[in-house]
Structure formats: structure tokens, C-alpha cells
N, C-alpha and C. Protein backbone atom coordinates (compact mmCIF):
# COMPACT_ATOMS: atom_id res chain seq x y z
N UNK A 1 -252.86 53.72 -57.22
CA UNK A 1 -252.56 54.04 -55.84
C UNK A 1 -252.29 52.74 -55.09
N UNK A 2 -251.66 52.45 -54.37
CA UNK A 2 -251.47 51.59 -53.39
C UNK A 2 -250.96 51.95 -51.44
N UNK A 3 -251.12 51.31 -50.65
CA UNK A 3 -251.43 51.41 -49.27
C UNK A 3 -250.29 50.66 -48.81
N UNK A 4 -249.58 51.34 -48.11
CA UNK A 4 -248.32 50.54 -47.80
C UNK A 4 -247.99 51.11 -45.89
N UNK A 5 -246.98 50.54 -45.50
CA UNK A 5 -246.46 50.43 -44.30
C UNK A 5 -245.40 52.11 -44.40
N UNK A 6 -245.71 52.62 -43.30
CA UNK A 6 -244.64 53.97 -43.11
C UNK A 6 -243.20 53.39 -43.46
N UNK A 7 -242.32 54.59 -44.22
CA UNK A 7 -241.51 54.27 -44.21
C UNK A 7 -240.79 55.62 -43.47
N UNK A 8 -239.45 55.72 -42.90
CA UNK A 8 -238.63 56.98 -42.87
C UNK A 8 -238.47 58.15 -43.90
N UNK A 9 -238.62 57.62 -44.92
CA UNK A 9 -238.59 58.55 -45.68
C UNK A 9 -240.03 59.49 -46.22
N UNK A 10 -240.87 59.02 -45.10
CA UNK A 10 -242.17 59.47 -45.66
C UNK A 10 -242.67 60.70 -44.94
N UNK A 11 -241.38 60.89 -43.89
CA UNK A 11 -241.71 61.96 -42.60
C UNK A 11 -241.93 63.73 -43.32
N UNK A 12 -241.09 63.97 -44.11
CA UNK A 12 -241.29 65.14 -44.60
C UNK A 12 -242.81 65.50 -45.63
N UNK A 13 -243.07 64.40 -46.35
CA UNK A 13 -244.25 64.59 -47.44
C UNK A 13 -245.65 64.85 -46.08
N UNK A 14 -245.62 63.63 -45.42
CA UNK A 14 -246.41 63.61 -44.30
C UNK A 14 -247.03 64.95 -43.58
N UNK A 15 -245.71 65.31 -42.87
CA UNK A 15 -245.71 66.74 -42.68
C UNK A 15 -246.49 67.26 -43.46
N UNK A 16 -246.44 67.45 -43.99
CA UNK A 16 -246.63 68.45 -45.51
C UNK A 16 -247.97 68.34 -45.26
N UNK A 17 -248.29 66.96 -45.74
CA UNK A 17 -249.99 67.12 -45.85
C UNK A 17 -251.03 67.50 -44.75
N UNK A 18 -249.92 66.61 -43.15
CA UNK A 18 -250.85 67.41 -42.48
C UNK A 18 -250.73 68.81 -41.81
N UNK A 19 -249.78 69.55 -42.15
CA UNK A 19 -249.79 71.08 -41.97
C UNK A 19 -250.95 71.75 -42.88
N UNK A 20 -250.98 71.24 -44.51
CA UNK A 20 -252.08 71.70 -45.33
C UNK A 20 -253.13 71.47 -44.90
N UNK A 21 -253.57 70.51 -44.34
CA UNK A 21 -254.86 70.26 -43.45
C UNK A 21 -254.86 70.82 -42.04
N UNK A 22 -254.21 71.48 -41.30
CA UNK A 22 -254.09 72.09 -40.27
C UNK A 22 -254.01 70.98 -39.39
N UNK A 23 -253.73 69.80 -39.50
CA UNK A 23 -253.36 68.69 -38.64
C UNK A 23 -252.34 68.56 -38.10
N UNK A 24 -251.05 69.25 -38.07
CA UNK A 24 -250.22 69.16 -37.73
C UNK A 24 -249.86 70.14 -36.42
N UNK A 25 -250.35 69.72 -34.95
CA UNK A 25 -250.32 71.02 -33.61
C UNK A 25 -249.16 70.66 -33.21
N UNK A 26 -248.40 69.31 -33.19
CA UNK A 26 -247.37 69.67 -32.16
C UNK A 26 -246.37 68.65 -32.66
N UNK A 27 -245.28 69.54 -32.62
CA UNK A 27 -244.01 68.31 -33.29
C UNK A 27 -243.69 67.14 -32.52
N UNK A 28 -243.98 67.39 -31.36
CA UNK A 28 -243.54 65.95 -30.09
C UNK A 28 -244.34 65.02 -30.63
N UNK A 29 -245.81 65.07 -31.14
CA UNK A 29 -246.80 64.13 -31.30
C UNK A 29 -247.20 63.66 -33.03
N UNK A 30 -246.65 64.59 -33.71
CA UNK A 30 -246.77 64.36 -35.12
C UNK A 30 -245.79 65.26 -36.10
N UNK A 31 -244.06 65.11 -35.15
CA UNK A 31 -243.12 65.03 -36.04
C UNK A 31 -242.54 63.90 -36.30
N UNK A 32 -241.60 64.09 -36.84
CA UNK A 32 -240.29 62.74 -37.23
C UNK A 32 -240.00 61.89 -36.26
N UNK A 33 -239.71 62.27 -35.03
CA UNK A 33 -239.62 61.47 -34.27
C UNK A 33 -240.54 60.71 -33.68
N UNK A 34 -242.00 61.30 -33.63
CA UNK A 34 -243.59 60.71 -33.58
C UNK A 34 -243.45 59.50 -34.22
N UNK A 35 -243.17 60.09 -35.70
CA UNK A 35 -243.50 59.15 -36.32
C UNK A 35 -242.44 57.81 -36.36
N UNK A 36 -241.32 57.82 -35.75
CA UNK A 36 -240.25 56.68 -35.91
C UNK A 36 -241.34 55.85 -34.89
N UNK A 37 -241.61 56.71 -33.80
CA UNK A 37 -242.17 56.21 -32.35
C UNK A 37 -243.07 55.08 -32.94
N UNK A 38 -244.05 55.86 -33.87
CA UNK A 38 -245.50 55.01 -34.04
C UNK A 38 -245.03 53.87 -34.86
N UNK A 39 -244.32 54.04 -35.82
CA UNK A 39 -243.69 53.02 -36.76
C UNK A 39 -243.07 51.32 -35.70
N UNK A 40 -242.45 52.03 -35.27
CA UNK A 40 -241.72 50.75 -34.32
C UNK A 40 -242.71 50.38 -33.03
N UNK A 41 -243.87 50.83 -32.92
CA UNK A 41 -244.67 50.49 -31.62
C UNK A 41 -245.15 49.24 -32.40
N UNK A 42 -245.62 48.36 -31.84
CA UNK A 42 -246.34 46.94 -32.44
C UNK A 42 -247.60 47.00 -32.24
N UNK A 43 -248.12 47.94 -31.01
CA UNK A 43 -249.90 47.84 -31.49
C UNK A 43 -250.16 49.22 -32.36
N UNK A 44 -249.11 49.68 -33.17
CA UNK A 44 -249.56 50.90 -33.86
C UNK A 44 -250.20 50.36 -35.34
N UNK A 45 -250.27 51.28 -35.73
CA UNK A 45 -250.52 51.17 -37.81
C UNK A 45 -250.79 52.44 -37.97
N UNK A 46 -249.42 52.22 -39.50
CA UNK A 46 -249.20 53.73 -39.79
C UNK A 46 -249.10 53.16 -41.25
N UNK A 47 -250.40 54.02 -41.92
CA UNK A 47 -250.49 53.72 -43.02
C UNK A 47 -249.89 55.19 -43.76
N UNK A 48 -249.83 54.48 -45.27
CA UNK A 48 -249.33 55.43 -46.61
C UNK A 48 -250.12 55.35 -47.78
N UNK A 49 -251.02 56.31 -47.99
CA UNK A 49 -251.37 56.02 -49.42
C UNK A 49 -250.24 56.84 -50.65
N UNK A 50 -250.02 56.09 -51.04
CA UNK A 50 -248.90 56.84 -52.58
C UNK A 50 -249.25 56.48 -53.74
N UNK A 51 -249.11 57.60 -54.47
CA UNK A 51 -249.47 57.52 -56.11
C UNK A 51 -248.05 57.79 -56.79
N UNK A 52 -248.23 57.30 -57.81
CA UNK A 52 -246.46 57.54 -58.26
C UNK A 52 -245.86 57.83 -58.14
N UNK A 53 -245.13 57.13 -56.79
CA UNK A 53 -244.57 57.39 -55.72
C UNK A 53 -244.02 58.39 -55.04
N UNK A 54 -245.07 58.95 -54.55
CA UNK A 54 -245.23 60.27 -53.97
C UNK A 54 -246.42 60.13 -52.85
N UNK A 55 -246.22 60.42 -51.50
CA UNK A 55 -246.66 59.72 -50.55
C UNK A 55 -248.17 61.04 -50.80
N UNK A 56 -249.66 60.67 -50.71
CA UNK A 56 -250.85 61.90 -50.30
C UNK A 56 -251.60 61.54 -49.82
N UNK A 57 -251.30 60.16 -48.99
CA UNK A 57 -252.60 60.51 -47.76
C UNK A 57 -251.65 59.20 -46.62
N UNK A 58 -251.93 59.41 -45.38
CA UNK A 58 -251.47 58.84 -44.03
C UNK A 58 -252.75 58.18 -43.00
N UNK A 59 -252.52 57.20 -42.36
CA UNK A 59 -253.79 56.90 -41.38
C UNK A 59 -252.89 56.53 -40.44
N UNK A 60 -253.22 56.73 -38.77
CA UNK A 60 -252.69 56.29 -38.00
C UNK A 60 -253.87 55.61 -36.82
N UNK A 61 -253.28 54.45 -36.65
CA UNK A 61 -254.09 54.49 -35.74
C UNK A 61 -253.37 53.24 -34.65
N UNK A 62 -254.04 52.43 -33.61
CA UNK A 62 -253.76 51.40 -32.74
C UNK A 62 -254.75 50.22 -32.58
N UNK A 63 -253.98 49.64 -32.11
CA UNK A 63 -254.92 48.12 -31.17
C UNK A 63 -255.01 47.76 -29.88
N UNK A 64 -255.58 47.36 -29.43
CA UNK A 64 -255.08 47.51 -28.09
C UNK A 64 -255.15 45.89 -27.33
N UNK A 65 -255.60 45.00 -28.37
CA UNK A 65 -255.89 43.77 -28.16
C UNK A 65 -257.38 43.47 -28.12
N UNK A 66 -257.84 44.32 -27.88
CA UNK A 66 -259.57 44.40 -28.52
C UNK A 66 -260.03 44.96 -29.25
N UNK A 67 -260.14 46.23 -29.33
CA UNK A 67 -260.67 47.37 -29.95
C UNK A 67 -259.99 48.03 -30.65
N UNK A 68 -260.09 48.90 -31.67
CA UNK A 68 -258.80 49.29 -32.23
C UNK A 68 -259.26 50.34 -32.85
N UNK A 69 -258.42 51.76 -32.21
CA UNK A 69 -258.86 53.30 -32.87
C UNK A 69 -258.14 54.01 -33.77
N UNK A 70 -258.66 54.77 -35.01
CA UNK A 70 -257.62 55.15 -35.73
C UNK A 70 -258.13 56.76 -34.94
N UNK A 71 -256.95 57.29 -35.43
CA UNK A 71 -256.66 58.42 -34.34
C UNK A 71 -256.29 59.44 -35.69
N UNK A 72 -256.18 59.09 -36.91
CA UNK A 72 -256.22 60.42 -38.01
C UNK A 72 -256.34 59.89 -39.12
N UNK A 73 -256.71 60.37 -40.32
CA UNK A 73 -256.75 60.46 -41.49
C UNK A 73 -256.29 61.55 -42.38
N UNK A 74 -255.49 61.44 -43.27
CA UNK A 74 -255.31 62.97 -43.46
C UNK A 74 -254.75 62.61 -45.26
N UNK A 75 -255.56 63.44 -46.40
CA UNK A 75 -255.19 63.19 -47.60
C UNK A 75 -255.03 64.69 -48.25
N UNK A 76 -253.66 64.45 -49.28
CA UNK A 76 -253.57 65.98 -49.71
C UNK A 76 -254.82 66.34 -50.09
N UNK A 77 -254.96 67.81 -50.15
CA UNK A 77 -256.33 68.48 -50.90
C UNK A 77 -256.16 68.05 -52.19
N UNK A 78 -255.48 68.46 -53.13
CA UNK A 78 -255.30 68.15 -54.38
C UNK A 78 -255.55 66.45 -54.59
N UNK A 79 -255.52 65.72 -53.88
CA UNK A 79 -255.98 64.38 -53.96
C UNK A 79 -257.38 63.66 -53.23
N UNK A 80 -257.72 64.80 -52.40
CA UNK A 80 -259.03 64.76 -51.57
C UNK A 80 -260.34 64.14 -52.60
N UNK A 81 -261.33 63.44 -52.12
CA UNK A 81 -262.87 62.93 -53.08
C UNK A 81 -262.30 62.42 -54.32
N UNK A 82 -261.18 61.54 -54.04
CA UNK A 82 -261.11 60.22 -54.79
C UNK A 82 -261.07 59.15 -54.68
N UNK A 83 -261.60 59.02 -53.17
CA UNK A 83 -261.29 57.48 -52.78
C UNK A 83 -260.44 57.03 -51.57
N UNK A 84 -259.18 57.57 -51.53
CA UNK A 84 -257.91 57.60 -50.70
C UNK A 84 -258.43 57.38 -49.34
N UNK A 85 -258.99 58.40 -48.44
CA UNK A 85 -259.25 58.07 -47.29
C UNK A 85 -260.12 57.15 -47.25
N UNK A 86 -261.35 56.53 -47.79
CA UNK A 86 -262.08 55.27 -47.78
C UNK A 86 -260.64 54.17 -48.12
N UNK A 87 -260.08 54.16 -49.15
CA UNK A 87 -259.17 53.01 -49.03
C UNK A 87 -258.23 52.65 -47.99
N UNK A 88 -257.70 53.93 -47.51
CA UNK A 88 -256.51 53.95 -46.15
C UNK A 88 -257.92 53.44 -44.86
N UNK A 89 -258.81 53.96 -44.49
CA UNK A 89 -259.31 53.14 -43.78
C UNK A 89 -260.10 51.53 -43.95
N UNK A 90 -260.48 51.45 -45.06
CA UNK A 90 -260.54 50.02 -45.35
C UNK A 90 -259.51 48.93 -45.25
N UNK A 91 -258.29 49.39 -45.11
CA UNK A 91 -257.28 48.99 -45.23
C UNK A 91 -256.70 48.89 -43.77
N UNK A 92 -256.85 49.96 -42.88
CA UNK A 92 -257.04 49.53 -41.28
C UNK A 92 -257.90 48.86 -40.97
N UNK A 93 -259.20 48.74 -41.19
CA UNK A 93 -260.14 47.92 -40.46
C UNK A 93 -259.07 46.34 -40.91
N UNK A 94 -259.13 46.05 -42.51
CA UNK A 94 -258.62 44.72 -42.15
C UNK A 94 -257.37 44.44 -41.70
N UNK A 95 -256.66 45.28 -41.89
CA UNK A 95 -255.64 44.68 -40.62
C UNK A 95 -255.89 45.06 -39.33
N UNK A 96 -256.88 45.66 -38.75
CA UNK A 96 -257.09 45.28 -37.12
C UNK A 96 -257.88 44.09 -37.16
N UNK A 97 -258.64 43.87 -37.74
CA UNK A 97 -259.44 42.62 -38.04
C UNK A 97 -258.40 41.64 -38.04
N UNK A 98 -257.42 41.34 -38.83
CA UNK A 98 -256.57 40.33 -38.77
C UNK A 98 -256.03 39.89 -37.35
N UNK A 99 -255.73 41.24 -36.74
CA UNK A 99 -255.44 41.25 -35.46
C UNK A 99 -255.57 40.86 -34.27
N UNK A 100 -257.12 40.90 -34.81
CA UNK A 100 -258.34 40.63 -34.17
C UNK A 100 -259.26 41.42 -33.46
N UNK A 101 -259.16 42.96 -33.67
CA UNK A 101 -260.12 43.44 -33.17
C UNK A 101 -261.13 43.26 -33.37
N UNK A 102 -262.57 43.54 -32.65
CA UNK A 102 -263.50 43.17 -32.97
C UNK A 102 -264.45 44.35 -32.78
N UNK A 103 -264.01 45.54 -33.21
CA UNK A 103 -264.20 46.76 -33.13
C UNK A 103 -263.35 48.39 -33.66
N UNK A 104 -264.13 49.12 -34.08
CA UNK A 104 -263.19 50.47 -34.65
C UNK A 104 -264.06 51.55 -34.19
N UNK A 105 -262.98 52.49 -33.57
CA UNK A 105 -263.92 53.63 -33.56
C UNK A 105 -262.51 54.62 -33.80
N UNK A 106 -262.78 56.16 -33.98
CA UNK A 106 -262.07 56.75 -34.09
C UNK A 106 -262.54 58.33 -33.72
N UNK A 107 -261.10 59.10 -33.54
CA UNK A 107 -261.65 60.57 -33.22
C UNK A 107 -261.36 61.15 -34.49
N UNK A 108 -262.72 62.11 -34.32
CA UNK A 108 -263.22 62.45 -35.57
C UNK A 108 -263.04 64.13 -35.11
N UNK A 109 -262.22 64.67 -36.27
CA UNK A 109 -262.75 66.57 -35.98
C UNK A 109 -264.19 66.94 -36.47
N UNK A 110 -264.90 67.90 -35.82
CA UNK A 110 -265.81 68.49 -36.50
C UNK A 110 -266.53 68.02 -37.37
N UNK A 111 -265.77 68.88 -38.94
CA UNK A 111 -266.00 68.96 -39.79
C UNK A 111 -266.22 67.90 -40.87
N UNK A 112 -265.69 66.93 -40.19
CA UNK A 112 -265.66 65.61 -41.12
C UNK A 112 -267.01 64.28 -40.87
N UNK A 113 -267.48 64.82 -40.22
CA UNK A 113 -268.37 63.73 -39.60
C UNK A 113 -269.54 62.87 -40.73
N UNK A 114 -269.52 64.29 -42.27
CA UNK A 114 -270.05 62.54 -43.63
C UNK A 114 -269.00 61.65 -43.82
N UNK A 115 -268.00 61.89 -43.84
CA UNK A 115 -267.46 61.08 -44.30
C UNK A 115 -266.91 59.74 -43.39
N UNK A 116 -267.28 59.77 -42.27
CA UNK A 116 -267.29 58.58 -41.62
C UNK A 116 -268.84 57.96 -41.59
N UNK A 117 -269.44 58.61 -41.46
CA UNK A 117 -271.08 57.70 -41.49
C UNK A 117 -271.33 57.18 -42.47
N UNK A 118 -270.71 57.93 -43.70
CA UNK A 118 -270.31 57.00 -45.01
C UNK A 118 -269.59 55.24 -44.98
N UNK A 119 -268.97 55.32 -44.06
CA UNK A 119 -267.92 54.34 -43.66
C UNK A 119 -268.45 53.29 -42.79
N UNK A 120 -269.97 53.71 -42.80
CA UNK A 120 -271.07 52.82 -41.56
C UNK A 120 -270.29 52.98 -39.58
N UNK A 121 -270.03 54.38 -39.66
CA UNK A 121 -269.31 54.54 -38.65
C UNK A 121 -270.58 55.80 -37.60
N UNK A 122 -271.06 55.77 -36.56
CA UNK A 122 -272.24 56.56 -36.05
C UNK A 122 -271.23 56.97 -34.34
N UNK A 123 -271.89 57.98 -34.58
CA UNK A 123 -271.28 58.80 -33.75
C UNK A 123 -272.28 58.69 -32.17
N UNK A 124 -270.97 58.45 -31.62
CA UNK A 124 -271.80 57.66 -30.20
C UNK A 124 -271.18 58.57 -29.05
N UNK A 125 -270.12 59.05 -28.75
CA UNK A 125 -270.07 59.67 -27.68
C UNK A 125 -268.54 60.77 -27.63
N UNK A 126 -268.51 61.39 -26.74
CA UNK A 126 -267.46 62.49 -27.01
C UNK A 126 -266.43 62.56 -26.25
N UNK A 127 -264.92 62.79 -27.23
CA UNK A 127 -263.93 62.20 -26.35
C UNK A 127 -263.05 63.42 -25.96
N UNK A 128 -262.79 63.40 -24.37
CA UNK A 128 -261.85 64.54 -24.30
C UNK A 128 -260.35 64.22 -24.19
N UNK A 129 -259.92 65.08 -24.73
CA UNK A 129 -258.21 64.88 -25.31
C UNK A 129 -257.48 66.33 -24.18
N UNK A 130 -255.85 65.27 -23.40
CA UNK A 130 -255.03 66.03 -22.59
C UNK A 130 -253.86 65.78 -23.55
N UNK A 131 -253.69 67.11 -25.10
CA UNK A 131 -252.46 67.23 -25.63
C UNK A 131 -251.22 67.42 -24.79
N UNK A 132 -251.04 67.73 -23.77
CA UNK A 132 -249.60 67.75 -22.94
C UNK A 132 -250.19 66.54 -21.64
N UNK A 133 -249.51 65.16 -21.97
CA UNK A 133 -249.81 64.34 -21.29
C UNK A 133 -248.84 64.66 -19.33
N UNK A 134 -247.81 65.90 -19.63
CA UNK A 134 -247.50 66.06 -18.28
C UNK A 134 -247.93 67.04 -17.54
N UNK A 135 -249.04 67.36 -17.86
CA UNK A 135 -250.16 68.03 -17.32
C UNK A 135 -251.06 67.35 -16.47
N UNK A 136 -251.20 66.01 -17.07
CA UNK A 136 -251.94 65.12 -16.74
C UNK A 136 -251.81 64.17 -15.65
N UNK A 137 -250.03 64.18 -15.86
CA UNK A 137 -249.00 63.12 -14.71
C UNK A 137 -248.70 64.20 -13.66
N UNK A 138 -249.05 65.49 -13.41
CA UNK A 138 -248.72 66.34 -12.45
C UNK A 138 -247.60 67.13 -12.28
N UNK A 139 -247.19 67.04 -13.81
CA UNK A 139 -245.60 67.39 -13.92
C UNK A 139 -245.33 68.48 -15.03
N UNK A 140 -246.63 69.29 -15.11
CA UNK A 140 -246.45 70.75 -15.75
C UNK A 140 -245.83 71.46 -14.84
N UNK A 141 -244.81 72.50 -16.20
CA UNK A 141 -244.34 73.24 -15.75
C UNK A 141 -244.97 74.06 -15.07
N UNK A 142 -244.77 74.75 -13.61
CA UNK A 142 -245.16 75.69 -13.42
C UNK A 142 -244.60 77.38 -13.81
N UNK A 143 -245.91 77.85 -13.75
CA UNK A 143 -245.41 79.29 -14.72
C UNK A 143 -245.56 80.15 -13.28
């Protein structure tokens, strides 16, 4: 396996895995074009784990010049409890580290919460999320 940088061509497998994981809510935020977005942002990181060469697990996350959150993890099932997501995030910490953050935290669903305390990661406080950010700017549609 190896951990590499998003490429374009990785948008469809991606998909894939996170629809199988039910990760996938909204195409504005985690389709193709998401993903060109996150690719070309400079405080992003958009990782790939691939096995003969075939892309099954993704991490995304940011920096912000201090702190630095990964915002998903997501590995096919069929490749799930082998390692993959511990390596894709080991693999963000040191490059935010390089970066220089001097900190990681991340949003976590539910269900996953061993497998980050595994990661020496403790769950400290709860984050609320506005999926339609023009809701937020005052600029929902009205119905």
C-alpha cells in the first residue's frame, strides 16, 4: 500500500467508497468538483491510500497555520481493519507537523469513536456543523 497526493483521476473510486460508507451527503461538498476545490487549496490535504493501484481509502483534511483538522476518513469495507486508516492518518499528522501545526483534532461520526482513541486522540467537545453554508450567510432560499 502506499499514501499519495489526490489525483483527478481518483474522483470516481473516491465516490465509490464514500457512498459505501454512507459518507457521501452532498455533491457540492464531496463531488468532483469538491474535490478539484480541495486538491488546489494550499491549506488542504487530500490524501489516497492505493493498493495495486486501485485507490481504497481517502483522508481529507486542513491547516490553518496552527492547528490542523482532518475532516474525514473513509476506507473501502473490503479493505477496512488492516491498517489503512491508521496509516492515512499518520501520514496527515506528519505532514501537518511539517507544516507546523502543533495540533490535530478532527470530526468524528458516532460510531467510530475506538478507533480514534486508538490514535491517542480523546474526545473533548462537540462540534456543530451548517451543511448549506447559505443558510448561514442569510441567503437561503426562501420556500
Amino acid at each position: 500500500m502506499q499514501i499519495r497526493d489526490f489525483r483527478e483521476t481518483d474522483c470516481d473510486p473516491l465516490i465509490a467508497i464514500l457512498r459505501t460508507n454512507l459518507q457521501y451527503g452532498d455533491p457540492e461538498s464531496d463531488g468532483p468538483e469538491a474535490m478539484r476545490r480541495v486538491q488546489a487549496c494550499p491549506a488542504a490535504l487530500f490524501l489516497v491510500a492505493e493498493e495495486d493501484g486501485v485507490a481504497v481509502g481517502l483522508l481529507r483534511g486542513v491547516y490553518d497555520g496552527s492547528k490542523a483538522l482532518i475532516h474525514i476518513v473513509s476506507v473501502r469495507p473490503d479493505h477496512q481493519r488492516r491498517g489503512i486508516g491508521t496509516a492515512l492518518v499518520r501520514e496527515a499528522a506528519r505532514r501537518f507537523r511539517e507544516r507546523g501545526a502543533t495540533s490535530l483534532a478532527v470530526t468524528v461520526p458516532g460510531d467510530n469513536l475506538a478507533f480514534w482513541k486508538r490514535l491517542s486522540f480523546r474526545l473533548t467537545t462537540r462540534i456543530m456543523a451548517a451543511h448549506r453554508i447559505d443558510a448561514v450567510a442569510g441567503q437561503a432560499e426562501k420556500s
